[in-house]
Protein backbone atom coordinates (compact mmCIF):
# COMPACT_ATOMS: atom_id res chain seq x y z
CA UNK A 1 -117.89 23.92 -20.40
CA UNK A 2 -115.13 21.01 -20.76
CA UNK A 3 -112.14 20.82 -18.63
CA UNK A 4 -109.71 22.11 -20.91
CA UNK A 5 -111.71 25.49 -20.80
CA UNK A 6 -112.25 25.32 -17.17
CA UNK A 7 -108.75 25.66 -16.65
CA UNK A 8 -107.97 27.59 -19.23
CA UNK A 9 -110.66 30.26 -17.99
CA UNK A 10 -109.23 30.05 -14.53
CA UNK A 11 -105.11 30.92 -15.35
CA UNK A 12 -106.74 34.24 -17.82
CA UNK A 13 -108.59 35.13 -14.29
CA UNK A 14 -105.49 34.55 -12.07
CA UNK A 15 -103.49 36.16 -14.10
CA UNK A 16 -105.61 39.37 -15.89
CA UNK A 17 -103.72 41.85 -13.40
CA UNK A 18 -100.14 40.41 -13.42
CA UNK A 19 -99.03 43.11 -16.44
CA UNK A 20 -100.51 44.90 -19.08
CA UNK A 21 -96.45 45.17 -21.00
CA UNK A 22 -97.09 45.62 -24.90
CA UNK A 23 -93.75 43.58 -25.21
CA UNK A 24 -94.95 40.76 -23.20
CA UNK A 25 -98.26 40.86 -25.48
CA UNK A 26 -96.47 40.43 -28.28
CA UNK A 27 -94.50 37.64 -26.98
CA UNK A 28 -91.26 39.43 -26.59
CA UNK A 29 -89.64 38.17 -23.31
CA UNK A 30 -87.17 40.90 -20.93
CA UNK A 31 -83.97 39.64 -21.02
CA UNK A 32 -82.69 41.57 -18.36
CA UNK A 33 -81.50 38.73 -16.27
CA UNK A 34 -80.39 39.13 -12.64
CA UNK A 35 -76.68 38.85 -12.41
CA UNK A 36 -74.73 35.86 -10.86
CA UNK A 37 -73.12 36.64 -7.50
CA UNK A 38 -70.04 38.48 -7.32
CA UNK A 39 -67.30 37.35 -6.00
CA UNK A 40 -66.05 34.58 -8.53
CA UNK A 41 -62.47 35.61 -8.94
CA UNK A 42 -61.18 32.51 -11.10
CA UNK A 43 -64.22 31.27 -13.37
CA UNK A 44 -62.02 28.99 -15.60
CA UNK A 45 -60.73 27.48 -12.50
CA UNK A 46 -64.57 26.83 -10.97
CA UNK A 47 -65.80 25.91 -13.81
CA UNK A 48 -62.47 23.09 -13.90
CA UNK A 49 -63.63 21.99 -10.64
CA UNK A 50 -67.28 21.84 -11.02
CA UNK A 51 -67.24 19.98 -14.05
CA UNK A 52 -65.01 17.36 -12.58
CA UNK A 53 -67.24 17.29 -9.76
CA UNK A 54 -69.78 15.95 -12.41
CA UNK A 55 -67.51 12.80 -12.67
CA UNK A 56 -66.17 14.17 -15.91
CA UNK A 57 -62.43 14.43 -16.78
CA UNK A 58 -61.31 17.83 -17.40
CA UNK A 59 -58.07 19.42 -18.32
CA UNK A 60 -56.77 22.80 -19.24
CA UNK A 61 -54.51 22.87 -22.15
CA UNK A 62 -52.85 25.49 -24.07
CA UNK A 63 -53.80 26.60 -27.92
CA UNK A 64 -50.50 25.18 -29.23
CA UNK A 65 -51.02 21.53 -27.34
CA UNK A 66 -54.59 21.41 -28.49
CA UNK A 67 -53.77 18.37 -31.34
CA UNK A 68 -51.46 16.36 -29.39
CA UNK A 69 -54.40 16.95 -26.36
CA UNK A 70 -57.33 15.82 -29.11
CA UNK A 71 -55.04 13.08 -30.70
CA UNK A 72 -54.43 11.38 -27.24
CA UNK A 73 -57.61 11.27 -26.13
CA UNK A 74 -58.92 9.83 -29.30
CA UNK A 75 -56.18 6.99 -29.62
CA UNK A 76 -57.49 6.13 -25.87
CA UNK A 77 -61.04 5.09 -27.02
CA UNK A 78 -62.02 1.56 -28.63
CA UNK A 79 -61.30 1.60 -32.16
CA UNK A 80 -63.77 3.02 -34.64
CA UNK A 81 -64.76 6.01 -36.34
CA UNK A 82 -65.20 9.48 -34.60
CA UNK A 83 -67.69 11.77 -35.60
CA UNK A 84 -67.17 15.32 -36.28
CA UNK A 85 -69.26 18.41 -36.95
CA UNK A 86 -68.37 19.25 -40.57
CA UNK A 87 -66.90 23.02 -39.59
CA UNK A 88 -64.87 21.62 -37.14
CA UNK A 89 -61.70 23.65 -37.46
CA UNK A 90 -59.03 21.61 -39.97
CA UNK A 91 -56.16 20.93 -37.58
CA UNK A 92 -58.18 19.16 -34.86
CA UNK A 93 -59.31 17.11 -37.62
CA UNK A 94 -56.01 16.01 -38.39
CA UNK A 95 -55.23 15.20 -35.45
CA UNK A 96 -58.38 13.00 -34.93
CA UNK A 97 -57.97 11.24 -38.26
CA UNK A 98 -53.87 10.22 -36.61
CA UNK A 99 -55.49 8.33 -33.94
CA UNK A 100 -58.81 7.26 -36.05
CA UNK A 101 -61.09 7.27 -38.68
CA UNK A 102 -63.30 10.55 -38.68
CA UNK A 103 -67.17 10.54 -40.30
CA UNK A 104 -67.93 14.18 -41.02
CA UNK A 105 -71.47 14.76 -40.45
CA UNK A 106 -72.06 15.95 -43.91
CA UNK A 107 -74.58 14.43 -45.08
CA UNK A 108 -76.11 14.22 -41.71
CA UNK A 109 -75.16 10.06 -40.98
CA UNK A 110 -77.60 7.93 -39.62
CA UNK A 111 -78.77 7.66 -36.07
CA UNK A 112 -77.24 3.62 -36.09
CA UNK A 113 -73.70 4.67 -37.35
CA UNK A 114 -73.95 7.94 -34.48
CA UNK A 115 -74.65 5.13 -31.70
CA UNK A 116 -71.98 2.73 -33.13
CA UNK A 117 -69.03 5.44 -33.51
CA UNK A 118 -66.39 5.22 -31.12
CA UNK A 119 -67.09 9.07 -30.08
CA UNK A 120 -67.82 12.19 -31.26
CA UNK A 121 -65.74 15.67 -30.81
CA UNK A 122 -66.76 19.47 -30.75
CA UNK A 123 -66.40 22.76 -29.39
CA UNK A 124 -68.75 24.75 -27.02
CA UNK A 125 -70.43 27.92 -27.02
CA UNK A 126 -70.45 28.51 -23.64
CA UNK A 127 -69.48 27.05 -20.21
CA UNK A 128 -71.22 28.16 -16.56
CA UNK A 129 -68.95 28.19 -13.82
CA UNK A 130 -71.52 27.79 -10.79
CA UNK A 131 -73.32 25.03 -12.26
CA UNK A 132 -69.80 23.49 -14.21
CA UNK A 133 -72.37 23.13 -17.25
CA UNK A 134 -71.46 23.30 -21.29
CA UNK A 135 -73.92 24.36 -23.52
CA UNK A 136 -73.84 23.92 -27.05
CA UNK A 137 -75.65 25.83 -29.67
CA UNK A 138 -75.59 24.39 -33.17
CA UNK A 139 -72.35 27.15 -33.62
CA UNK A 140 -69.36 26.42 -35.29
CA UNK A 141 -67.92 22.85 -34.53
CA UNK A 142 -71.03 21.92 -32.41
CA UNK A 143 -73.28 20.07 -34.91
CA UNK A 144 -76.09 19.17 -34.55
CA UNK A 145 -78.35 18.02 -31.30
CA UNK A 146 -77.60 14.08 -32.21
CA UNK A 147 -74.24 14.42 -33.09
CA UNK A 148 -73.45 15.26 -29.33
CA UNK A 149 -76.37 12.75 -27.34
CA UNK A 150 -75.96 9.46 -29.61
CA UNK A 151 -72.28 8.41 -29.17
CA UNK A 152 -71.19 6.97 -25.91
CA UNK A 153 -67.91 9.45 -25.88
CA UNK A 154 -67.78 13.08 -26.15
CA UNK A 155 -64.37 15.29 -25.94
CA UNK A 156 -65.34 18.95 -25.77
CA UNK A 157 -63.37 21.73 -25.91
CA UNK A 158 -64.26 25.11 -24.07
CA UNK A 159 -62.00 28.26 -24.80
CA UNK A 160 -61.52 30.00 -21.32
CA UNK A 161 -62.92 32.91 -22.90
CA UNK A 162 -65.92 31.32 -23.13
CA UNK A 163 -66.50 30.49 -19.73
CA UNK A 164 -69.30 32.73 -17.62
CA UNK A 165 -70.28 33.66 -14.21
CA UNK A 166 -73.94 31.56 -14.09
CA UNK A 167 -77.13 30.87 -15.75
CA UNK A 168 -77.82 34.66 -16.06
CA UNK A 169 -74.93 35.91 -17.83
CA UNK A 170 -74.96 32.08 -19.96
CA UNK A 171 -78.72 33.32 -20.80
CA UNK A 172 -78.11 37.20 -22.07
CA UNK A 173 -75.30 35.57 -24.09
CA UNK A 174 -77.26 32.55 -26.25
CA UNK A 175 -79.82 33.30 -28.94
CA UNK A 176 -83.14 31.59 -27.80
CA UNK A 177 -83.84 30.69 -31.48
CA UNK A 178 -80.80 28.97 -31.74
CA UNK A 179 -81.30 24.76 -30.60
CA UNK A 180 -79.55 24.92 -26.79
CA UNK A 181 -78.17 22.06 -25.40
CA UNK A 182 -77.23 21.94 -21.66
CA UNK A 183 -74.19 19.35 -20.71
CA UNK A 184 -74.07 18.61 -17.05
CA UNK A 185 -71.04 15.87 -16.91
CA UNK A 186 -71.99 12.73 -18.23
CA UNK A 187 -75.63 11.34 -19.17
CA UNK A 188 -76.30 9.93 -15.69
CA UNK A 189 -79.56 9.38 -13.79
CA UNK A 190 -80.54 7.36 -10.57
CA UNK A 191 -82.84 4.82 -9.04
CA UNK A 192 -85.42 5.56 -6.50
CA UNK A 193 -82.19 3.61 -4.56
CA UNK A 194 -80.30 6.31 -5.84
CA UNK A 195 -77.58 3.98 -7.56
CA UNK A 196 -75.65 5.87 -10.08
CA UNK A 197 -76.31 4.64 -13.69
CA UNK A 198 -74.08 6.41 -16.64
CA UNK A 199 -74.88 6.61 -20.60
CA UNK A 200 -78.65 6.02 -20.19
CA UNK A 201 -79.59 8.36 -22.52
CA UNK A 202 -76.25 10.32 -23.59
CA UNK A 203 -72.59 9.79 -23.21
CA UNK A 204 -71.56 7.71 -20.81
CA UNK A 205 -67.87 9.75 -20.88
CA UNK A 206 -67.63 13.47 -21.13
CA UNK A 207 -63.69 14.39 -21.72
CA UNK A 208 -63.52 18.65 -21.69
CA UNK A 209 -60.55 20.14 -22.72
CA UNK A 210 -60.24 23.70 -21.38
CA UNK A 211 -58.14 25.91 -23.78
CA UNK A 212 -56.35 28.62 -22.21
């Protein structure tokens, strides 16, 4: 007997009485996640403050002010061309190609022009107000994984209405065969010194607009 049977012998022995479900058999997981606590009377407004808290900047900005939001931020980055998801709705786009030049992501563009872009813009499937997390799903305006981890900038925008409780309710909302990505403020990590280091291995700026 080799190791990899060993072990592999020992989890089917600590584990033949756990549950005899059909569903689990057949590889279809409960989703009946346990809710988030109650209690959370503003989630837009925790979900504001958590993300900030993440060393993010965040602001909350009505439908109509969404360009003149999008074009701002844009003409505030160094100069070079923003990428874009190519469903990204057409007045956004507009307003990103008045402050720069905009690279659809259609054809997919290389990983070298994602890194050298000045930024890249999208929307959100979902934001968590507990954890102030975004996630993205490959939906509408998203893109794909790269489009959102390569460039060094990335303005998001999150409708309100979008906004959840916590991981359970984010969880019973997404589609586990869609590709997930979690956004917890900018791409940070530390050092066993625990200095701060930003943009190792993601965007170094996160800019979420919140549209009310």
């Amino acid at each position: 007997m080799n190791a990899r049977t060993e072990i592999l012998d020992r989890v089917r022995r600590a584990s033949a009485d756990i549950s005899n479900d059909p569903a689990l058999d057949a590889g279809r997981i409960p989703r009946a996640y346990a809710s988030s606590p109650m209690g959370i009377k503003d989630h837009v407004g925790l979900f504001a403050e958590r993300v900030a808290d993440y060393h993010a900047v965040v602001e909350r900005v009505a439908v109509a002010d969404v360009p003149t939001r999008i074009s701002a931020v844009v003409a505030g980055w160094p100069s070079g061309v923003v990428v874009v998801p190519p469903d990204l709705h057409a007045d956004w786009v507009a307003a990103i190609e008045s402050a720069a030049p905009v690279l659809r992501d259609d054809p997919p563009v290389s990983l070298a022009e994602l890194d050298a872009s000045a930024g890249v813009v999208t929307t959100a499937a979902l934001g968590i107000a507990l954890t102030g997390t975004i996630v993205l799903d490959a939906g509408v305006g998203m893109g794909r994984r790269a489009v959102s981890l390569l460039p060094d900038r990335h303005l998001c925008l999150v409708p309100a209405g979008a906004v959840v409780a916590g991981v359970p309710e984010a969880m019973a909302a997404l589609d586990p065969a869609r590709p997930i990505t979690f956004i917890s403020g900018p791409s940070a990590t530390s050092d066993i010194e625990l200095d701060r280091v930003e943009g190792v291995h993601g965007p170094r700026t996160l800019h979420v607009l919140i549209i009310d």
